[in-house]
N, C-alpha and C. Protein backbone atom coordinates (compact mmCIF):
# COMPACT_ATOMS: atom_id res chain seq x y z
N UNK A 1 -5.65 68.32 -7.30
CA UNK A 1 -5.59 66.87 -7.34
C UNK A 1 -5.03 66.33 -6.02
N UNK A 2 -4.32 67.15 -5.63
CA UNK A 2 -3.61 66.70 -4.13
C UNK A 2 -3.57 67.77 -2.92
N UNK A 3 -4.11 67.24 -2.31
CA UNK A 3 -4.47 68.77 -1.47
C UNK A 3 -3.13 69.01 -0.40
N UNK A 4 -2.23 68.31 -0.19
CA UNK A 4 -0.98 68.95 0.17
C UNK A 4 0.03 69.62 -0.75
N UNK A 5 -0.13 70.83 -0.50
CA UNK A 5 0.66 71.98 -1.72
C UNK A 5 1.92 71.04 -1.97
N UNK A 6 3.16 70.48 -0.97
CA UNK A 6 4.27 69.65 -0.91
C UNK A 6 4.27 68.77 -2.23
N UNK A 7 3.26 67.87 -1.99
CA UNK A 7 2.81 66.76 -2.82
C UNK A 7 2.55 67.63 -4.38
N UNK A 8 1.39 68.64 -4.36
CA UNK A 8 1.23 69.08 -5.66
C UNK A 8 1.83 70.06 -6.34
N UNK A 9 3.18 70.62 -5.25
CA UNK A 9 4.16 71.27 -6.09
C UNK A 9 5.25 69.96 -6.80
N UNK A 10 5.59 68.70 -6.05
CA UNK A 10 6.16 67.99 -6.31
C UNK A 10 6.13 67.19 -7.82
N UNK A 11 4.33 66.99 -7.65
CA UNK A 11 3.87 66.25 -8.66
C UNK A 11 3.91 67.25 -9.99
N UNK A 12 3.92 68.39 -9.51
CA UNK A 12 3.71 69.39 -11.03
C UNK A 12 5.09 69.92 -11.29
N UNK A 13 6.35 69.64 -10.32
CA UNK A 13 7.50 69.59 -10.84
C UNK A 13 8.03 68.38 -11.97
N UNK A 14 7.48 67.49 -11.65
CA UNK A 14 8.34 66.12 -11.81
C UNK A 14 7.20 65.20 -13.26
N UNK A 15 5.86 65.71 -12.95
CA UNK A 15 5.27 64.35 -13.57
C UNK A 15 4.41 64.85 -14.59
N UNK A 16 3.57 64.52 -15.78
CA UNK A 16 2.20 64.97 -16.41
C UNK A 16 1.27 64.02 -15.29
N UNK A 17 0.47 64.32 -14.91
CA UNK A 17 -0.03 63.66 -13.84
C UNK A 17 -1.74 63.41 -14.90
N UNK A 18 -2.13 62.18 -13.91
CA UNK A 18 -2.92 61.43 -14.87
C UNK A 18 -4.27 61.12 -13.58
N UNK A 19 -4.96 61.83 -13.74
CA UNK A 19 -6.22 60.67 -12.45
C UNK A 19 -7.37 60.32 -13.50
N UNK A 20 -7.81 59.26 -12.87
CA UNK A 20 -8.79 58.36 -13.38
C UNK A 20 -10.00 58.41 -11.87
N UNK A 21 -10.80 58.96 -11.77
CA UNK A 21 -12.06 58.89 -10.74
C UNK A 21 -12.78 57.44 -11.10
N UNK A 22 -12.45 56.10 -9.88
CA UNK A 22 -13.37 55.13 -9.80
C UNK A 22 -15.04 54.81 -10.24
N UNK A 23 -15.57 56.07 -9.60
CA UNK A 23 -16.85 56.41 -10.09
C UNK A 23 -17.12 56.82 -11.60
N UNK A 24 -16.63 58.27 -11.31
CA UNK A 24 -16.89 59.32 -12.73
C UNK A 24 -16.07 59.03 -14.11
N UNK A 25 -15.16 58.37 -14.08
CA UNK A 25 -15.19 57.40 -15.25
C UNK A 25 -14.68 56.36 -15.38
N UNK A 26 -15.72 55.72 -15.00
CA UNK A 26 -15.89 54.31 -14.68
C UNK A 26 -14.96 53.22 -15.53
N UNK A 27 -15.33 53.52 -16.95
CA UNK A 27 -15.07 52.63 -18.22
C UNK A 27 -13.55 53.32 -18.44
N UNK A 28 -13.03 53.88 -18.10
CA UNK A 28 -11.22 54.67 -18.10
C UNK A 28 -10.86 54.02 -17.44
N UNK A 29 -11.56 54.03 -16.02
CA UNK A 29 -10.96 53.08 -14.94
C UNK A 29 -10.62 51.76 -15.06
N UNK A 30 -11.90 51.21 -15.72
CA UNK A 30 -11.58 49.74 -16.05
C UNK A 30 -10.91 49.13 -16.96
N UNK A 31 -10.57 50.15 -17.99
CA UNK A 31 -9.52 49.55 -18.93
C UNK A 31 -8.06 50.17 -18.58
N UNK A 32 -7.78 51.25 -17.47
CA UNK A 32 -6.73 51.04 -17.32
C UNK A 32 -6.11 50.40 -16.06
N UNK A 33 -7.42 50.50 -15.36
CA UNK A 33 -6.70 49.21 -13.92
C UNK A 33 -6.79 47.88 -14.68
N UNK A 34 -7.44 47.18 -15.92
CA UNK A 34 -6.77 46.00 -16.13
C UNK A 34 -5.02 46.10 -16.72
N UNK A 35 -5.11 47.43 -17.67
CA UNK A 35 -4.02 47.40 -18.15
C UNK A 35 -2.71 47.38 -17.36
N UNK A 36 -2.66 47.98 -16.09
CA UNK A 36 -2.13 48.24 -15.14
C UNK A 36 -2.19 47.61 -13.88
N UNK A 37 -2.99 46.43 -14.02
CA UNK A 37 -3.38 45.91 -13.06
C UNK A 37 -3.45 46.32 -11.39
N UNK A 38 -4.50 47.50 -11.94
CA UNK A 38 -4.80 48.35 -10.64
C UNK A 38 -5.75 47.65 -9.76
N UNK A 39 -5.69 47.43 -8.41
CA UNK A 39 -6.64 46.31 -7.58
C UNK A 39 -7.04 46.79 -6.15
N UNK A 40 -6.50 48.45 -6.43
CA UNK A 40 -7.10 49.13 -5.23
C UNK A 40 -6.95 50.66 -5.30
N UNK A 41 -7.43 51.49 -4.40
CA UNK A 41 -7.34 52.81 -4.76
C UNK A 41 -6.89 53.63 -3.32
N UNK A 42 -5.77 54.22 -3.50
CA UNK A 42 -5.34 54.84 -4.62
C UNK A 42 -4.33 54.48 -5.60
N UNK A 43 -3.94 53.94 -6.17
CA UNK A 43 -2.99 53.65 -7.15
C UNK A 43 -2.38 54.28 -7.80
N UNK A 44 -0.92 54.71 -7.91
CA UNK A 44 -0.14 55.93 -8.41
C UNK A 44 0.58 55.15 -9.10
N UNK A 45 0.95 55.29 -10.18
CA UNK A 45 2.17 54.65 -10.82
C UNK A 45 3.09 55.73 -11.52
N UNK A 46 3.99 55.48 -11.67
CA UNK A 46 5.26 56.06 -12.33
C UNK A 46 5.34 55.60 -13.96
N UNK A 47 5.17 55.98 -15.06
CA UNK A 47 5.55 55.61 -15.75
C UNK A 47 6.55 56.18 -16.91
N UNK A 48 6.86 55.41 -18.06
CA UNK A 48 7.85 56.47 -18.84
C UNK A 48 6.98 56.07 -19.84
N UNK A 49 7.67 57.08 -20.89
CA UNK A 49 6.80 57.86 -22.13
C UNK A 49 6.56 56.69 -23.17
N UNK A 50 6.74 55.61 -22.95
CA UNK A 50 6.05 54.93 -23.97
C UNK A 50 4.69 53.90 -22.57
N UNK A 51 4.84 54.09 -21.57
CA UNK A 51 3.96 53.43 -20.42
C UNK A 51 4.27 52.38 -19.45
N UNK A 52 5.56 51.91 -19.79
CA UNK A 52 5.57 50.94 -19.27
C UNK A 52 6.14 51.60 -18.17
N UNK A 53 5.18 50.90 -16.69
CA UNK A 53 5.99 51.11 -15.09
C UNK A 53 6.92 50.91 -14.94
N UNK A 54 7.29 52.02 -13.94
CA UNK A 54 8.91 52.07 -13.20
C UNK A 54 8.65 51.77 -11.98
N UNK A 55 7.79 52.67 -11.79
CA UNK A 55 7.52 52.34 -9.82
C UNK A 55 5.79 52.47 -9.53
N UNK A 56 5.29 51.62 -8.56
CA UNK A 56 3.56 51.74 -7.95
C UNK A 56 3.66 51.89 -6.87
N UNK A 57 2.64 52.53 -6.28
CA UNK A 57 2.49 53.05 -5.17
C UNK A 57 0.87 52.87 -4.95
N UNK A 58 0.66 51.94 -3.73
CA UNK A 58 -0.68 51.44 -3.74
C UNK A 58 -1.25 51.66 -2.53
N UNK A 59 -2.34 52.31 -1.93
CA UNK A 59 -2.61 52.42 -0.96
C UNK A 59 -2.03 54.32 0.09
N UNK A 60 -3.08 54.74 0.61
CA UNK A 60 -2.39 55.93 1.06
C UNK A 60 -1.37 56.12 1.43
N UNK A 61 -0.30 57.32 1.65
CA UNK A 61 0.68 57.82 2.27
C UNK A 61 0.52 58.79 2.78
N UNK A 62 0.98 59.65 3.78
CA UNK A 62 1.31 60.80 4.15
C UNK A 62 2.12 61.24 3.19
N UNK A 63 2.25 62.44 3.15
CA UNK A 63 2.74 63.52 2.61
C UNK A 63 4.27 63.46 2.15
N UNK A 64 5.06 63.59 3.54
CA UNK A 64 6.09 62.80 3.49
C UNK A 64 6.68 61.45 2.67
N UNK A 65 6.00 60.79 2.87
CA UNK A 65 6.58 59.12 2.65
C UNK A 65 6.16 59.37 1.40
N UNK A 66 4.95 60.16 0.48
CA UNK A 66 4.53 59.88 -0.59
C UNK A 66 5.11 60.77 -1.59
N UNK A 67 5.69 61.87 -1.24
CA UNK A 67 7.08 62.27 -1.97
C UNK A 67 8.40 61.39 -1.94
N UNK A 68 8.62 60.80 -0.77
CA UNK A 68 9.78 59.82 -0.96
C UNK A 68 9.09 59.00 -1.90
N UNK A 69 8.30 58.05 -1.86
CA UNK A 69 7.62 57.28 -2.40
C UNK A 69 8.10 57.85 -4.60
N UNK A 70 7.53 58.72 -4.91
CA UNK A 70 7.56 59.17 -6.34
C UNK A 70 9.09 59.54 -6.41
N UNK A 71 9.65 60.47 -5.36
CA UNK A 71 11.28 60.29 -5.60
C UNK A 71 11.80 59.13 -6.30
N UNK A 72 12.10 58.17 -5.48
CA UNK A 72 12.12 56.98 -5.58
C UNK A 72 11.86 56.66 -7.07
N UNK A 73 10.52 56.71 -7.90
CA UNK A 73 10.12 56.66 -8.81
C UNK A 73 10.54 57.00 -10.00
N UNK A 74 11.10 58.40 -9.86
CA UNK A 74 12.31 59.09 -10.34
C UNK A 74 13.49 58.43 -10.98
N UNK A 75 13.90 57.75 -9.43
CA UNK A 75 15.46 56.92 -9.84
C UNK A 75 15.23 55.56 -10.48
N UNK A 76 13.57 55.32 -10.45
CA UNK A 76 13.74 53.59 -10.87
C UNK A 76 14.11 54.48 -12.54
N UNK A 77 13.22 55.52 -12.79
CA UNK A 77 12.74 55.64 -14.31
C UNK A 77 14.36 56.24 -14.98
N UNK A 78 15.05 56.78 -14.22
CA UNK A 78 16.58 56.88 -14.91
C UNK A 78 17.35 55.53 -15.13
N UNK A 79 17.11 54.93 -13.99
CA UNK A 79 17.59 53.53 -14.03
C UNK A 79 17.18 52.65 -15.48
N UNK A 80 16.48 52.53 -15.34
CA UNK A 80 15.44 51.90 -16.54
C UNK A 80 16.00 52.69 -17.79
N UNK A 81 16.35 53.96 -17.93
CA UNK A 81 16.95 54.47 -19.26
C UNK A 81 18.08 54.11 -19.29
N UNK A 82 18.51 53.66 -18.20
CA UNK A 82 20.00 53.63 -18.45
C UNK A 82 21.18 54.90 -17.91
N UNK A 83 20.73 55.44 -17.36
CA UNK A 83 20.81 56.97 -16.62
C UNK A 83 21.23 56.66 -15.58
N UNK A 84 22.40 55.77 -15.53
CA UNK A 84 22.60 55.51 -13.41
C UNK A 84 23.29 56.65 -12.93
N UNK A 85 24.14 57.41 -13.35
CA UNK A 85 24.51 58.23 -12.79
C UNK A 85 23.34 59.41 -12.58
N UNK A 86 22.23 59.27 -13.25
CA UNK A 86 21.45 60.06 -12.87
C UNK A 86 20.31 59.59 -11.73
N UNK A 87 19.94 58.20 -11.87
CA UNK A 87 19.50 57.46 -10.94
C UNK A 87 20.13 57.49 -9.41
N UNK A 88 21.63 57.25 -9.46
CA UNK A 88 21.99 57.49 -8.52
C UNK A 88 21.87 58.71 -7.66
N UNK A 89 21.86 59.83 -8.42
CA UNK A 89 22.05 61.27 -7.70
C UNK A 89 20.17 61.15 -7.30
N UNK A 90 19.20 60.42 -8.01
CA UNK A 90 18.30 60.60 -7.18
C UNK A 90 17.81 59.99 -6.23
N UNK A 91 18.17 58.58 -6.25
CA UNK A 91 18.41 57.55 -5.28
C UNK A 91 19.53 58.28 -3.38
N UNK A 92 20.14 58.84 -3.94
CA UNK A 92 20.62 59.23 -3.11
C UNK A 92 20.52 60.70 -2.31
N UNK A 93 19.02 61.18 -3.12
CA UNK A 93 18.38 62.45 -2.21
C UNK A 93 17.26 61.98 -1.24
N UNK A 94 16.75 60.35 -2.20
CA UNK A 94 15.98 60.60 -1.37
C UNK A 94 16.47 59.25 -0.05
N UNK A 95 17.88 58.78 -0.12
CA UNK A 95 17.96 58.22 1.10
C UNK A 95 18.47 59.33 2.06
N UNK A 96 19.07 60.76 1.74
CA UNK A 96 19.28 61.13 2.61
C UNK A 96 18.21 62.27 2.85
N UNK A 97 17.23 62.85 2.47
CA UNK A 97 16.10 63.55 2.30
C UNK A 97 14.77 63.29 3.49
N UNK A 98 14.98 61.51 2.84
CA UNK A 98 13.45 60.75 3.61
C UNK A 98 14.14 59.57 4.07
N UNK A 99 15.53 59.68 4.43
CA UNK A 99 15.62 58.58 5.40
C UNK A 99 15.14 58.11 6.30
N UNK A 100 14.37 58.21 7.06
CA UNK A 100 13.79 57.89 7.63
C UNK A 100 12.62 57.27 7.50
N UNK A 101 12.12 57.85 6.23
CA UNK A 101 10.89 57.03 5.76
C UNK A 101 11.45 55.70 5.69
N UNK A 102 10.22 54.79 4.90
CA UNK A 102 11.03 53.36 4.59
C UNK A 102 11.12 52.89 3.18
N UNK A 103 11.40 54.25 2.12
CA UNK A 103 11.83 55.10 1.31
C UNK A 103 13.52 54.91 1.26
N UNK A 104 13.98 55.21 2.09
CA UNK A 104 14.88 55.37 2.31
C UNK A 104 16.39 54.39 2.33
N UNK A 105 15.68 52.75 2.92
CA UNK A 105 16.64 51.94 2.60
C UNK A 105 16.46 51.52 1.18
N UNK A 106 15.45 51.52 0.74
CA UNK A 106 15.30 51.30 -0.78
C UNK A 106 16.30 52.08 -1.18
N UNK A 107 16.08 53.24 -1.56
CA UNK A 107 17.04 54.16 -2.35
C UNK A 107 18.41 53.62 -1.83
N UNK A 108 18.81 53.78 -0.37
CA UNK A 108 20.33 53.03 -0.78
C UNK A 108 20.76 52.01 -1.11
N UNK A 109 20.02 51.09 -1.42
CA UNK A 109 19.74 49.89 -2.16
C UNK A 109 20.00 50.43 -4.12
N UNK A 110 19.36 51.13 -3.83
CA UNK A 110 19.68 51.17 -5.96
C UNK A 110 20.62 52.34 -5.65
N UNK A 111 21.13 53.58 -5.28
CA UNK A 111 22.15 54.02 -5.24
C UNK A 111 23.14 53.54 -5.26
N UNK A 112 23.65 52.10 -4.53
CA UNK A 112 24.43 51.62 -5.11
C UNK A 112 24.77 50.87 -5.88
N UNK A 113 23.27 50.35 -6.45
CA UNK A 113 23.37 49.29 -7.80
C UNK A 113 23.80 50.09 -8.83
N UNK A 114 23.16 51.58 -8.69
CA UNK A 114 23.36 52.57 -10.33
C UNK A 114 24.76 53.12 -10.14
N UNK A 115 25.48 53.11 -8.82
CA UNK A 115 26.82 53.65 -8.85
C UNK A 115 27.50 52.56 -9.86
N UNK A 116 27.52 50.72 -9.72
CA UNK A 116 28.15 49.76 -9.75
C UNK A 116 27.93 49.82 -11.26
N UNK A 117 26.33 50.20 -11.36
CA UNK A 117 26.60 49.79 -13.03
C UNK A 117 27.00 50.77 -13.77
N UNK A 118 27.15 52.25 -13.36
CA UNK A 118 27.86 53.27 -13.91
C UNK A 118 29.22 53.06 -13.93
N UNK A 119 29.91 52.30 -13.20
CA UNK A 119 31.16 52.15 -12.84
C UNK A 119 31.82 50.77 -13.22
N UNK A 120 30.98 49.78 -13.25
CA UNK A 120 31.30 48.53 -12.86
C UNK A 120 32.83 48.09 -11.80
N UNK A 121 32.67 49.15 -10.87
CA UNK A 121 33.23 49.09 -9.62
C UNK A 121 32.63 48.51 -8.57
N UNK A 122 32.90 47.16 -7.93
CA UNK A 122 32.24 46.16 -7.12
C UNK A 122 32.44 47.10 -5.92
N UNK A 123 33.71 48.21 -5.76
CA UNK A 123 33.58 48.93 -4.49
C UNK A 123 32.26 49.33 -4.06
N UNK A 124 31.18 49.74 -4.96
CA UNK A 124 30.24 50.51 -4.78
C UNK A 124 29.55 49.63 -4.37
N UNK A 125 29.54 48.49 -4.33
CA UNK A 125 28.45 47.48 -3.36
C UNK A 125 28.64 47.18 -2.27
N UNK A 126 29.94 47.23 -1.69
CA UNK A 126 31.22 46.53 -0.93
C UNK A 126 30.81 48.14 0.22
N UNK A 127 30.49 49.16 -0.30
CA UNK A 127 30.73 50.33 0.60
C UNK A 127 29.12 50.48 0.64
N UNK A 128 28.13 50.17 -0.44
CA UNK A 128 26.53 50.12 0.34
C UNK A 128 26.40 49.17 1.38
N UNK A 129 27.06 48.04 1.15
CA UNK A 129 26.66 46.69 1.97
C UNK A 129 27.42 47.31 3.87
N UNK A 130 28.35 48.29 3.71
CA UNK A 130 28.65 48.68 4.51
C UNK A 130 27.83 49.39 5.36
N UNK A 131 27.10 50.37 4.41
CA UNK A 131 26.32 51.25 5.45
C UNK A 131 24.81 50.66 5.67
N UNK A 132 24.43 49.64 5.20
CA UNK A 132 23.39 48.82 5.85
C UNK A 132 23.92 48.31 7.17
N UNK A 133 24.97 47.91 7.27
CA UNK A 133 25.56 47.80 8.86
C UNK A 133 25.65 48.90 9.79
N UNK A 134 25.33 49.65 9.11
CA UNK A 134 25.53 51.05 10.04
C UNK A 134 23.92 51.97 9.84
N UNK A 135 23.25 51.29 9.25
CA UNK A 135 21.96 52.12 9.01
C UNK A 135 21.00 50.83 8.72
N UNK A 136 19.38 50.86 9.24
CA UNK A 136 18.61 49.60 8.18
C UNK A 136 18.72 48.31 8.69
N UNK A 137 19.50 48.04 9.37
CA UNK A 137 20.08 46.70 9.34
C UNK A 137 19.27 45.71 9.49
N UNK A 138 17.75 46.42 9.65
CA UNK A 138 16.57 45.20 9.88
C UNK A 138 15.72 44.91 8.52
N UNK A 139 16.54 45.65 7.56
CA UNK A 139 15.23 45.77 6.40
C UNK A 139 15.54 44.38 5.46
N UNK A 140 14.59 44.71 4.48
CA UNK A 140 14.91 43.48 3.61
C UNK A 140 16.18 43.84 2.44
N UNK A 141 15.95 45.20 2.90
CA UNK A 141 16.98 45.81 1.39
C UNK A 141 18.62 45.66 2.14
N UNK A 142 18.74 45.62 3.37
CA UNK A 142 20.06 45.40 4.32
C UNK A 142 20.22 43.75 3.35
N UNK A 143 19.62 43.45 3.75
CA UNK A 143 19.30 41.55 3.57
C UNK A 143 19.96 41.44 2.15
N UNK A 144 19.22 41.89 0.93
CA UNK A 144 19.07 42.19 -0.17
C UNK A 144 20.99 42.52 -0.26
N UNK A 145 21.75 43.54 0.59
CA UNK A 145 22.83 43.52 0.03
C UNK A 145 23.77 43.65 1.30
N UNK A 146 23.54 42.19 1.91
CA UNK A 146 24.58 41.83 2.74
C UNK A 146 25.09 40.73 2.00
N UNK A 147 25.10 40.44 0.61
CA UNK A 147 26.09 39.20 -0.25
C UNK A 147 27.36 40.50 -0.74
N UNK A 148 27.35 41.29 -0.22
CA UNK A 148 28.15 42.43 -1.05
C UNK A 148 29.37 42.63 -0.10
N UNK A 149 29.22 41.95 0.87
CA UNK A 149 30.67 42.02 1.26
C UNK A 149 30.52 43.02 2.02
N UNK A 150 31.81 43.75 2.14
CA UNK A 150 31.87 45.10 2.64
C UNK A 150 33.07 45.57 3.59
């Protein structure tokens, strides 16, 4: 399904993986890109076990960015259970993993939302909002948590 071994050891660690072929079945496609409001290809979504999305991913990636990319995916779907301390520990592999991607300020962006709400310790925003000053500082997710003090 993915012809970078990276990607399809990743995906067969982490996911039941699901493709739908545009062409070859056509009528799958179309009832689940409305359901999903899929509007281009390739379209990856993340979902949890009753369906509802955690994270999309629209349009190609490299290899790289597209493991950060489902990482990422990972921590929305702990998040979403309620799992921040587990969110966090994945939020925070993949800012330091694929930092560099742009992967990366995201995740320290919810790493420290899932620390705060595991904790309800405002430190944990006060010390992300910090290292957007020291990392990112052009992104929207810097932006996103420069009200945090720091």
């Amino acid at each position: 399904m993915y012809p970078d071994e990276r990607v399809a050891r990743f995906v067969e660690e982490n996911f039941i993986p699901v493709r739908v072929h545009v062409r070859e079945q056509a009528d799958e496609f179309k009832r689940l890109g409305a359901r999903y409001s899929a509007q281009w290809t390739p379209t990856i979504l993340v979902l949890d076990p009753e369906g509802v999305e955690r994270h999309r991913i629209e349009g190609f990636l490299p290899a790289g960015d597209l493991i950060a990319q489902l990482a990422l995916g990972l921590g929305h779907s702990a998040f979403a259970r309620g799992d921040f301390a587990g969110a966090e520990r994945r939020f925070r592999e993949v800012a330091e993993r694929h930092g560099d991607s742009e992967a990366g300020a995201e995740a320290l962006y919810w790493a420290g939302v899932s620390r705060y709400k595991a904790t309800n310790d405002a430190a944990a925003l006060a010390e992300t909002a910090q290292r957007f000053r020291e990392r990112y500082q052009d992104t929207s997710w810097a932006k996103k948590a420069s009200v945090w003090g720091g």
